[in-house]
Protein backbone atom coordinates (compact mmCIF):
# COMPACT_ATOMS: atom_id res chain seq x y z
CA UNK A 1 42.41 -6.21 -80.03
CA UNK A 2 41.14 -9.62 -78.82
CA UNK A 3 44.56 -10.62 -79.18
CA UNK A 4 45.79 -8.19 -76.99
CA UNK A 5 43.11 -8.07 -74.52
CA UNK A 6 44.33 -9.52 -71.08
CA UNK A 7 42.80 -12.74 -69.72
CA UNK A 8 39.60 -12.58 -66.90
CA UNK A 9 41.36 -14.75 -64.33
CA UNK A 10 39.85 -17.80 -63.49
CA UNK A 11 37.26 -18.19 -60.44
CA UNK A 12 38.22 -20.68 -57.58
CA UNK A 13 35.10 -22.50 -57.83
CA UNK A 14 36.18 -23.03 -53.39
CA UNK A 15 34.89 -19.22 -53.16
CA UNK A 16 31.49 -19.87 -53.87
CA UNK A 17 31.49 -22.61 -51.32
CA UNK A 18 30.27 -21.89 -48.07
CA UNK A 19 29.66 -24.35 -45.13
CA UNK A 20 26.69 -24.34 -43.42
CA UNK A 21 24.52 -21.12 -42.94
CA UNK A 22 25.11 -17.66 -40.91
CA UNK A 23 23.31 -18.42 -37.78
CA UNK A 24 22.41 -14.40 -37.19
CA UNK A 25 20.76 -14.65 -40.59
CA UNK A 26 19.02 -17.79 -40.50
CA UNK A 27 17.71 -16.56 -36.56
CA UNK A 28 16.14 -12.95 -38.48
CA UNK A 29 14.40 -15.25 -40.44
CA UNK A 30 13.17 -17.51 -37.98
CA UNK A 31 12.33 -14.74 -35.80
CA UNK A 32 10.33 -12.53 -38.12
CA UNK A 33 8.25 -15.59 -38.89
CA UNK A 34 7.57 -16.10 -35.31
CA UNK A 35 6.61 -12.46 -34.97
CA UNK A 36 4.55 -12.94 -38.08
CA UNK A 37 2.33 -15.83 -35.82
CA UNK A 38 1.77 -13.42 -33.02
CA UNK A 39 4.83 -14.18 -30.91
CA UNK A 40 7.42 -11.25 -28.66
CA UNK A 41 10.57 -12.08 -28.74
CA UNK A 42 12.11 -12.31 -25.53
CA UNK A 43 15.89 -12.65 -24.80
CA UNK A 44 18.42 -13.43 -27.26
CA UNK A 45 22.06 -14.46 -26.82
CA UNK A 46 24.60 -14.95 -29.55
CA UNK A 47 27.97 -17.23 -29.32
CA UNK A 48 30.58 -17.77 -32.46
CA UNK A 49 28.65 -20.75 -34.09
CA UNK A 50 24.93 -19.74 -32.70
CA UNK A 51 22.02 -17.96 -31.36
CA UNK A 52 19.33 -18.62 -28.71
CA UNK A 53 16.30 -16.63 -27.97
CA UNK A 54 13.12 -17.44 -26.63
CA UNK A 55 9.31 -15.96 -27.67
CA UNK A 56 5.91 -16.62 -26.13
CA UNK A 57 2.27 -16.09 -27.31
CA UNK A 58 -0.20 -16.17 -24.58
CA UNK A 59 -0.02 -19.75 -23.71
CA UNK A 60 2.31 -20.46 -25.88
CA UNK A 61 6.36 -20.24 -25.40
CA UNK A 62 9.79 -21.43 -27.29
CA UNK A 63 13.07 -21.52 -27.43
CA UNK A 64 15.13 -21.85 -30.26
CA UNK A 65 18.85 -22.12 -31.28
CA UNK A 66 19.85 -21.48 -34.33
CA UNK A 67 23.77 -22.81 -35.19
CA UNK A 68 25.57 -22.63 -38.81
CA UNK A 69 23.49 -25.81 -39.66
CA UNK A 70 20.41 -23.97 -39.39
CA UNK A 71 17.43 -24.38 -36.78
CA UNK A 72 19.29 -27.04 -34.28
CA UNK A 73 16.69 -27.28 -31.01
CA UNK A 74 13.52 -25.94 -30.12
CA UNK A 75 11.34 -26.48 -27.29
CA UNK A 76 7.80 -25.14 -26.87
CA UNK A 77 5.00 -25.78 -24.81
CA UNK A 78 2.54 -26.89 -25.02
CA UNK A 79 3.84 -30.01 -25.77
CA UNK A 80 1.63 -33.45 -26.06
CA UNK A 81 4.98 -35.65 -24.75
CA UNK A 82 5.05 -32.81 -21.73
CA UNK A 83 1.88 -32.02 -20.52
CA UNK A 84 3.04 -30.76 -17.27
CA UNK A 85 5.66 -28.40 -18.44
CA UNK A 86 3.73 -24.70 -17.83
CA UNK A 87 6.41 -22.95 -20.46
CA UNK A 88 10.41 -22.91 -21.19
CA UNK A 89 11.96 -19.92 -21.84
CA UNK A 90 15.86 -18.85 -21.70
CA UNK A 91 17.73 -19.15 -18.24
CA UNK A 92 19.30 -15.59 -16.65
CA UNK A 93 23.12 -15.50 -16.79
CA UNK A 94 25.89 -16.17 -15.85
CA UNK A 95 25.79 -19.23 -17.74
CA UNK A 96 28.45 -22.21 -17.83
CA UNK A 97 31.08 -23.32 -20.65
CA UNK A 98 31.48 -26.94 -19.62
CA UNK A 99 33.76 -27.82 -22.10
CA UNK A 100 36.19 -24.44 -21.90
CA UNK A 101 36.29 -23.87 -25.35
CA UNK A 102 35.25 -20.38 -24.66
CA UNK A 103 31.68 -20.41 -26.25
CA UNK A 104 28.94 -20.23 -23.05
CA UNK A 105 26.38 -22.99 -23.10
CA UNK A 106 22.57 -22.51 -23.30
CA UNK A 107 20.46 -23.01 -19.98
CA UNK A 108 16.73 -23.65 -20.37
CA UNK A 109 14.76 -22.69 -17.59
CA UNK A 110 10.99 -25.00 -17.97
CA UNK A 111 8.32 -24.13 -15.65
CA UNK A 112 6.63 -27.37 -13.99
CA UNK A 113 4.13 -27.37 -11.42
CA UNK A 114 5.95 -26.25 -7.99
CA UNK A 115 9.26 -26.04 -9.46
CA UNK A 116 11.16 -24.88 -12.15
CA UNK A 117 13.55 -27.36 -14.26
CA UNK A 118 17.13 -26.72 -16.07
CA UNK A 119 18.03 -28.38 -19.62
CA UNK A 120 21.45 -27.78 -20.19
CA UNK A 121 22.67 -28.27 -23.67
CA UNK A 122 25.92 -27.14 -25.74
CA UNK A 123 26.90 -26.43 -29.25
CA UNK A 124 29.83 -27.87 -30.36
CA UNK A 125 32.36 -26.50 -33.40
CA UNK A 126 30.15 -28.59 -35.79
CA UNK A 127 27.35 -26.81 -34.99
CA UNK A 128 25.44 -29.97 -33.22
CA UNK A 129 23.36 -29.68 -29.83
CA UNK A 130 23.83 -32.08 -27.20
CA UNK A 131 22.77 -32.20 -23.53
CA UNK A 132 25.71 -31.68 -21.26
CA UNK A 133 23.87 -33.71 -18.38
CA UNK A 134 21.33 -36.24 -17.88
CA UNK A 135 20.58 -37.49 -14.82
CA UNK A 136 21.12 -41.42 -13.82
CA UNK A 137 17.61 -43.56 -13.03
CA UNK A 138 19.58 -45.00 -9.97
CA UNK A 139 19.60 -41.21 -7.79
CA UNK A 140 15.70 -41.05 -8.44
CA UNK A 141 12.67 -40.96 -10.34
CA UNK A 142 11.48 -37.33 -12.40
CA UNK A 143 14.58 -35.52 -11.91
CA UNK A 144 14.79 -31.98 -12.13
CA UNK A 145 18.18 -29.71 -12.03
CA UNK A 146 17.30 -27.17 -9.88
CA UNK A 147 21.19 -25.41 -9.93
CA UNK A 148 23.73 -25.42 -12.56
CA UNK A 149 27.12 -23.73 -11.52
CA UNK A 150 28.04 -21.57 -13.79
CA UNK A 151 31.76 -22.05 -12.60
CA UNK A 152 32.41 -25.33 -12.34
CA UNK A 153 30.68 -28.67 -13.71
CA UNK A 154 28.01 -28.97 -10.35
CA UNK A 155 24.79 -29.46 -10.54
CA UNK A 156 21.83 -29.43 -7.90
CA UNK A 157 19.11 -32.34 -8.91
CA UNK A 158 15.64 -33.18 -7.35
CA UNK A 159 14.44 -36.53 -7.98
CA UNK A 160 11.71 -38.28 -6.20
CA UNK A 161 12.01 -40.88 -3.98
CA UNK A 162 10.99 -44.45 -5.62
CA UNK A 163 8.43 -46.78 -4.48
CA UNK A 164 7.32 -44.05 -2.01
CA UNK A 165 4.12 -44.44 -1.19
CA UNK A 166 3.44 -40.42 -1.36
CA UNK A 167 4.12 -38.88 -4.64
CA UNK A 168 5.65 -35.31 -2.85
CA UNK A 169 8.55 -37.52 -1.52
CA UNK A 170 11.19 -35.83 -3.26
CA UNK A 171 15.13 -35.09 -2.32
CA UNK A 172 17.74 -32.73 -3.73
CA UNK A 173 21.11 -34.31 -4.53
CA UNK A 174 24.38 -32.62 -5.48
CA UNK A 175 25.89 -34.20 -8.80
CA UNK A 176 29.96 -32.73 -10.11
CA UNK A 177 31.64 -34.38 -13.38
CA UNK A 178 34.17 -36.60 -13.34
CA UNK A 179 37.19 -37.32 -15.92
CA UNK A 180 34.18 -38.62 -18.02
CA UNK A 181 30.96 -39.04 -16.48
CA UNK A 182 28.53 -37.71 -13.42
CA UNK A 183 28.77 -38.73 -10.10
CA UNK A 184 27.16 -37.32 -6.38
CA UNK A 185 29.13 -35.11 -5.06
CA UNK A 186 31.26 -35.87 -1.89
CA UNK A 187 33.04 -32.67 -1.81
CA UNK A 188 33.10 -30.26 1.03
CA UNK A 189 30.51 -27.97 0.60
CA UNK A 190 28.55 -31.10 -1.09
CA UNK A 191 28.92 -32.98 2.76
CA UNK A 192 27.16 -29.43 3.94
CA UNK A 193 24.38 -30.00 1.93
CA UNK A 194 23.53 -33.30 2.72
CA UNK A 195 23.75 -32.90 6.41
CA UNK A 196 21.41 -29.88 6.13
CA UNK A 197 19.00 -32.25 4.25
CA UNK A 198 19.09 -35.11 7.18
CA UNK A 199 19.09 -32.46 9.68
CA UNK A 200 15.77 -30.61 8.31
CA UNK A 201 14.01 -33.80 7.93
CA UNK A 202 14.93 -35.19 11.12
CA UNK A 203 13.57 -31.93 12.87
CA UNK A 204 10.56 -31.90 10.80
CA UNK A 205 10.21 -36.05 11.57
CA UNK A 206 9.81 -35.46 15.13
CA UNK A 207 7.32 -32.73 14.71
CA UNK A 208 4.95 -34.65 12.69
CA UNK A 209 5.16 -37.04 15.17
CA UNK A 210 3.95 -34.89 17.31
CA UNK A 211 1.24 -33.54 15.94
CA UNK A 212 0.61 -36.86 14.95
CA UNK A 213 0.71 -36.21 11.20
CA UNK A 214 0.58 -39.38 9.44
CA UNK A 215 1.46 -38.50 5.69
CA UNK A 216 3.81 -36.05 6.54
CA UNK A 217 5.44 -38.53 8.51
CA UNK A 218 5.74 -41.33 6.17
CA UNK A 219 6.83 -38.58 3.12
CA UNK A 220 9.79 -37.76 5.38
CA UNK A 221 10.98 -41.08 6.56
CA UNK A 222 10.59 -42.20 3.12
CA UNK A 223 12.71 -39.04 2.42
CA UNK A 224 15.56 -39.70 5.15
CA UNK A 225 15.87 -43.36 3.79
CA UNK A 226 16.55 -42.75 -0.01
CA UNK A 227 18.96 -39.73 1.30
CA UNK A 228 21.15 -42.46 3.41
CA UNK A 229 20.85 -44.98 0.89
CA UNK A 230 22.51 -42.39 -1.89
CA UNK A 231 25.01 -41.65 0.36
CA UNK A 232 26.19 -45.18 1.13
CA UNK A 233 26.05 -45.84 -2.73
CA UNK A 234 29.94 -46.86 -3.42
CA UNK A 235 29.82 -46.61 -6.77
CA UNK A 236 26.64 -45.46 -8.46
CA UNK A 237 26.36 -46.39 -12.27
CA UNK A 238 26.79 -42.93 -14.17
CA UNK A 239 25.54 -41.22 -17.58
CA UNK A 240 28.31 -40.19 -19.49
CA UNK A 241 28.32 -36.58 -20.39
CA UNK A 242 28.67 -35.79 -23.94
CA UNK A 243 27.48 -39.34 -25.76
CA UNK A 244 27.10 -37.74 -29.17
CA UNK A 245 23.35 -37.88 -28.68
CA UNK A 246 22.06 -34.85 -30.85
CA UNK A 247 19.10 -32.75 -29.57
CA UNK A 248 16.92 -32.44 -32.25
């Protein structure tokens, strides 16, 4: 009979190996711990390769993305190295795919006093998160992406003005990719913008002088210069976008 008996074929040891983890699974998991410590989830998106949701507790907000090498980013506030940031949760849609490979980015929309900020980061096939922009030093100091176009690689920034003497001196530029970095924007509609800046500012220059309004006055001039000085920057040193930096 054992003779007989026909052989139990042989298992590929290559199907018990799996690469990385399921990122639905893994984001249950991390989600009904959450839950566990008092938190409501909030929205939830899911790409091939990841999920993103956000959950707040009171004071107390995240967002997490979970890709097939497990937990991959999370932001929260509070947080001791951001003290100003009020709380982050998950931008609205549409959202971008800066790199076309059919998979939509993640926005993150983080509340600041006065404004609200934009950290745009992607997932690539490996399952790593990276920022998709960073803004350069020369435009400004505390930038703050205001707009990201969920179309095409364009981005609306706020920086402040440096060296100003008063600390609300603050300007919004508008930033497209290049072949392979960031530059200002010198399109069309881009040329629109700007002039609307000057033009505001000039108007609003000559009424403070007016009124004889002293710190509003020097805000704006201080204003109007960095704006002319960016646009008479030839050639601007630029981040490049996707340096391999991982966001942890």
């Amino acid at each position: 009979m054992i003779g007989c008996a026909k052989p139990e074929p042989v298992q590929d040891p290559l199907d018990y190996l799996q690469i990385g983890v399921d990122p639905r699974e893994e984001a249950i998991a991390v989600i009904e711990d959450l839950r566990r410590h008092g938190y409501t989830i909030g929205r939830r998106i899911e790409e091939p390769g990841y999920v993103a949701f956000d959950a707040v507790n009171g004071p107390y907000s995240t967002v997490r993305v979970v890709t097939t090498r497990g937990p991959s980013l999370s932001l929260q506030v509070p947080d001791v190295r951001w003290p100003e940031r009020q709380w982050v949760k998950l931008a609205p849609d549409p959202r971008p795919d800066f790199d076309r490979d059919g998979r939509h980015d993640v926005v993150v929309a983080i509340r600041e006093p006065e404004r609200t900020c934009l950290a745009w980061v992607q997932v690539n096939l490996d399952g790593f998160v990276a920022e998709v922009f960073r803004s350069n030093r020369e435009w400004g100091d505390s930038p703050c992406v205001i707009e990201v176009d969920p179309s095409w690689p364009r981005l609306l920034v706020e920086v402040s003005v440096p060296g100003a003497t008063s600390p609300d001196a603050r300007v919004r530029v508008p930033v497209r990719a290049t072949a392979r970095s960031w530059a200002l924007d010198d399109s069309p509609s881009a040329v629109v913008h700007w002039d609307r800046q000057i033009e505001q500012r000039e108007q609003a220059l000559e009424e403070a002088t007016t009124r004889g309004d002293a710190l509003s006055y020097g805000r704006l001039a201080a204003e109007l210069d960095w704006l002319e000085q960016l646009r008479k920057a030839k050639e601007p040193v630029l981040e490049p976008a996707g340096d391999g930096e991982e966001a942890r």
